[in-house]
Protein backbone atom coordinates (compact mmCIF):
# COMPACT_ATOMS: atom_id res chain seq x y z
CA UNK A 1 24.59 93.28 113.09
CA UNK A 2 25.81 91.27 116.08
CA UNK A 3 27.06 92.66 119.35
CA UNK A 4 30.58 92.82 119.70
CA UNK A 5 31.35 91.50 123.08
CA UNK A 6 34.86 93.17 123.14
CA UNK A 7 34.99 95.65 125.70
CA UNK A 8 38.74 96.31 124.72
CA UNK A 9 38.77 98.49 121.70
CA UNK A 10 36.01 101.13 121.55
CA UNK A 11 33.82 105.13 119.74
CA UNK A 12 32.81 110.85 119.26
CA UNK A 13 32.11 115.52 119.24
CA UNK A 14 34.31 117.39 117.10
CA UNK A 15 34.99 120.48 119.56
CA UNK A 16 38.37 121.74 119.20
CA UNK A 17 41.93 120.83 120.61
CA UNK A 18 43.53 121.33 124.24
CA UNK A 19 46.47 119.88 125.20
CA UNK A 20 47.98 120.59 128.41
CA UNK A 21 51.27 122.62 128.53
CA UNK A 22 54.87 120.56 128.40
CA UNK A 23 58.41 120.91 128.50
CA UNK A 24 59.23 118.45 125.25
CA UNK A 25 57.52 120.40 122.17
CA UNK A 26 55.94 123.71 121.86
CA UNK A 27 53.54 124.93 118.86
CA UNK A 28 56.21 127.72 117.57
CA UNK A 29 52.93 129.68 115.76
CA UNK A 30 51.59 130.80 119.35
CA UNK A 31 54.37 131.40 122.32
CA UNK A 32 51.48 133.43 124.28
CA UNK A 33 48.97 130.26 124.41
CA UNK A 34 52.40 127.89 124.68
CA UNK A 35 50.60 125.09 124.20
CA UNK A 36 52.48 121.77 123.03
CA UNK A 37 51.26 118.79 120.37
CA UNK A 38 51.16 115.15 121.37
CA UNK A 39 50.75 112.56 118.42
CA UNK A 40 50.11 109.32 119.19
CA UNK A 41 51.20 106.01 116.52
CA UNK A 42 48.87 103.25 116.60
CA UNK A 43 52.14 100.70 115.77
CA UNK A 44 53.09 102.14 119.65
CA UNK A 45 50.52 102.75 121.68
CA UNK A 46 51.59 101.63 124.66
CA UNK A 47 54.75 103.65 124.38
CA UNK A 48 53.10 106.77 123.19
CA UNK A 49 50.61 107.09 125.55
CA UNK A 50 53.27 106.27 128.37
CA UNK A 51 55.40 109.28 127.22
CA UNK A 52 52.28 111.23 126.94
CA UNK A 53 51.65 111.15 130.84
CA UNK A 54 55.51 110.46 131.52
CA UNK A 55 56.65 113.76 129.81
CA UNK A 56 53.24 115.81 130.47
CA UNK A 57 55.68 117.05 133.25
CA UNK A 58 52.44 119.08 134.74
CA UNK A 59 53.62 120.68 137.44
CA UNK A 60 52.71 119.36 141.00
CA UNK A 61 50.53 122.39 141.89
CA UNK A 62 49.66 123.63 138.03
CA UNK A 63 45.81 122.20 138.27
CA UNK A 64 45.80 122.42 142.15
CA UNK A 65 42.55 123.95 143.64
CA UNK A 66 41.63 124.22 139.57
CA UNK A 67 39.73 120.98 139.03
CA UNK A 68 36.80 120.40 137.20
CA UNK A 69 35.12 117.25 138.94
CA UNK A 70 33.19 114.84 136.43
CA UNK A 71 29.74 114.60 137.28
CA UNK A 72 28.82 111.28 136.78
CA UNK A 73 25.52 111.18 138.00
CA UNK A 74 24.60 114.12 135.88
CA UNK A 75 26.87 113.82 132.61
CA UNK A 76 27.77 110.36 132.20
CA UNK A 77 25.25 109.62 129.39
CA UNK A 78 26.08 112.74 127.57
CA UNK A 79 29.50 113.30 128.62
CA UNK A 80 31.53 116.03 127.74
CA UNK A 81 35.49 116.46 128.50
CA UNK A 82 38.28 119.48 129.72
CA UNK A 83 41.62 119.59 130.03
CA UNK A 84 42.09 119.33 133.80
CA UNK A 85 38.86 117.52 134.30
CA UNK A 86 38.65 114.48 137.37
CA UNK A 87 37.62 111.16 137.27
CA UNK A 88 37.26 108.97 140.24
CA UNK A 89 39.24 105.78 138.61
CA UNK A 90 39.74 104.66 135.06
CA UNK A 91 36.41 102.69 134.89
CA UNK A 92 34.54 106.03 135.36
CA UNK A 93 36.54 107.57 132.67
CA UNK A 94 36.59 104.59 129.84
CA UNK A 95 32.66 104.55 130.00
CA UNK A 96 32.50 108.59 129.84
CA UNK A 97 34.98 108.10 126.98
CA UNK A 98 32.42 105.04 125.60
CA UNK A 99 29.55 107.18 126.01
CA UNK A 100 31.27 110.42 124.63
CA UNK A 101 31.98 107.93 121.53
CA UNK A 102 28.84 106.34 121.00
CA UNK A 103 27.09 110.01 121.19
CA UNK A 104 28.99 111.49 118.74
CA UNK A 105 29.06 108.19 115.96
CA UNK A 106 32.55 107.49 116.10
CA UNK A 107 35.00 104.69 117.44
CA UNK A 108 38.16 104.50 119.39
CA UNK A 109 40.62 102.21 120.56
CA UNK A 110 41.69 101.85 124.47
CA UNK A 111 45.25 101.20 125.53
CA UNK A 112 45.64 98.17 127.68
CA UNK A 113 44.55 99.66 131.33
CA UNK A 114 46.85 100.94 133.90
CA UNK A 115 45.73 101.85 137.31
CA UNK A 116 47.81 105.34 136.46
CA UNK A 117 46.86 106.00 133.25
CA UNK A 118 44.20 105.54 130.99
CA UNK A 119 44.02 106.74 127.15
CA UNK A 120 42.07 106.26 124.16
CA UNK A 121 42.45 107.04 120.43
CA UNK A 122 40.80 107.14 117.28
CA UNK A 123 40.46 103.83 115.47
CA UNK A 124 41.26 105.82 112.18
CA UNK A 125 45.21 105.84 111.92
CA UNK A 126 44.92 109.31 109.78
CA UNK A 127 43.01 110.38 112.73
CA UNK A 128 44.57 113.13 115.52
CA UNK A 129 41.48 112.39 118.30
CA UNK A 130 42.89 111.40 121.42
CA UNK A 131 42.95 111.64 124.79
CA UNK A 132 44.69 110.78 128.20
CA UNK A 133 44.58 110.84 131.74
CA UNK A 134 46.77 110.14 134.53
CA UNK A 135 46.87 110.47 138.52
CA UNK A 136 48.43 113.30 140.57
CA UNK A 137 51.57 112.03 142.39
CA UNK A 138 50.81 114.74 145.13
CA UNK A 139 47.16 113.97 145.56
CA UNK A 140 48.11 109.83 146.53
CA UNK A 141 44.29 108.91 145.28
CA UNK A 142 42.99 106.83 142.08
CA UNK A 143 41.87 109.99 141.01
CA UNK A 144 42.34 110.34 137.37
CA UNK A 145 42.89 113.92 135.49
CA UNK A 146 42.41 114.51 132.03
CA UNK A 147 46.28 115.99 130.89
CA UNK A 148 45.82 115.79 127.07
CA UNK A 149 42.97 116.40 124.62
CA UNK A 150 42.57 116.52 120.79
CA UNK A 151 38.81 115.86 120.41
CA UNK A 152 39.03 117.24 116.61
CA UNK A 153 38.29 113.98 114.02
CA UNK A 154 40.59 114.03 111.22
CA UNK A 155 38.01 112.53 108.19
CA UNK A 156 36.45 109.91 110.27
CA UNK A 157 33.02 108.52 108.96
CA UNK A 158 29.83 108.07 110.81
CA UNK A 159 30.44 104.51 112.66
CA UNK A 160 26.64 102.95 111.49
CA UNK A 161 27.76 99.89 112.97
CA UNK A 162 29.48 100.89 116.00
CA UNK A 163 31.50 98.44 117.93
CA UNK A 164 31.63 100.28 121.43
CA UNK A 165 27.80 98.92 121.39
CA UNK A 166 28.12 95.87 123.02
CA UNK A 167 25.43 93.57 124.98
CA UNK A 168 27.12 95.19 128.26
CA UNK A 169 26.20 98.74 127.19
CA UNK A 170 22.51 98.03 126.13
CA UNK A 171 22.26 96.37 129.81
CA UNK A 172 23.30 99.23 131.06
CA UNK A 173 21.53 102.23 128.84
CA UNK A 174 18.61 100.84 128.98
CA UNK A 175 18.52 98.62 132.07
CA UNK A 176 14.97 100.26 133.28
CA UNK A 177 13.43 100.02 130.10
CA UNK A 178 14.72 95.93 130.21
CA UNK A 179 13.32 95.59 133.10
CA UNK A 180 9.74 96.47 132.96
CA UNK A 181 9.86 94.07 129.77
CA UNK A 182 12.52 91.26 130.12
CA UNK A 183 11.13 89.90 127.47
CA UNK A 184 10.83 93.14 125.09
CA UNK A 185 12.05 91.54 121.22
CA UNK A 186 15.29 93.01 120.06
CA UNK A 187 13.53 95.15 117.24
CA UNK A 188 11.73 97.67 119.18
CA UNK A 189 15.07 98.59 121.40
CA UNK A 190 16.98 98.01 118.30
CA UNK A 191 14.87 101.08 116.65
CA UNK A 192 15.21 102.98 119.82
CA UNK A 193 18.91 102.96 119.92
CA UNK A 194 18.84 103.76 116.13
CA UNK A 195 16.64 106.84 117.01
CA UNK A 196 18.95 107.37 119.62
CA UNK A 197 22.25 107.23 118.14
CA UNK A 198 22.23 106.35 114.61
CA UNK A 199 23.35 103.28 115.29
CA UNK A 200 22.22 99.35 114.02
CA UNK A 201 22.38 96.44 116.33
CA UNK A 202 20.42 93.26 115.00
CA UNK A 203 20.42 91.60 118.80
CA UNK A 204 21.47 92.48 122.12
């Protein structure tokens, strides 16, 4: 297959659903847990996801002394994600979500960036998987913090031919391996991401 070049619309581990707590709809099975659902439509995105953060309605202080940083220099090839969870800016958290993606078979979708908000669904509209972060008003920093989670794929097959691996990413996965052979064909690292991640590339 070819390389999609498209860094816009992107692809991951079935581990549950968290969802931080809000004021505009509550689960009515569980009042102790009060935990709330957030759907998002693919025909609005952009206005989903922006009600997502909008209404989270987190409370100033709620994660406060409670953050989880991301360790990027440890995780960010096999990322994993919490509610609560920071992220310096929204590059560092699109390629943990890319990774995440990749790792796990599947592919998403990004909404247009925002330096306030950045969220991601699944590319399957039957699909629940999403997720979102925001800033902190009170913290005043790019900081990004995950508010909403649904990592749970709804029927979603293995993505054999996975768009979120693009020329860009192979640079970057393998970049040492690249450059001890500049030259190195495009089967032998095109075997070594299969091995790798069950995906097929045919160049990079």
């Amino acid at each position: 297959m070819g390389i999609n070049e498209d860094e816009g619309n992107v692809g991951e581990r079935s581990s549950g659903v968290t969802v931080a707590p809000t004021k505009r709809k509550m689960t009515r099975g569980n009042k102790e847990k009060e935990k709330c659902t957030a759907e998002i439509d693919d025909g609005v995105l952009d206005n989903e996801l922006k009600e997502m953060s909008d209404s989270s309605s987190i409370e100033e202080d709620q994660f406060r002394g409670r953050y989880k940083d991301f360790n990027a220099e440890k995780d960010i090839q096999r990322p994993h994600f919490d509610l609560g969870m920071r992220f310096t800016n929204g590059e560092q958290f699109k390629e943990a979500i890319r990774n995440f993606c990749i790792g796990e078979g599947k592919s998403v979708k990004f909404k247009p960036s925002e330096p306030e908000r950045v969220g991601a669904k699944c590319k399957n509209d039957n699909c629940d998987w999403s997720i979102l972060a925001s800033t902190e008003t009170a913290s005043k920093t790019k900081d990004l913090v995950i508010k909403s989670i649904n990592l749970k794929h709804k029927n979603c097959n293995h993505e054999w031919k996975n768009p979120l691996i693009t020329a860009k990413w192979i640079a970057k996965r393998y970049m040492e391996r690249i450059k001890a052979n500049n030259k190195i064909p495009s089967k032998p690292l095109s075997q070594t991401i299969d091995e790798d991640y069950k995906s097929e590339i045919s160049k990079y």
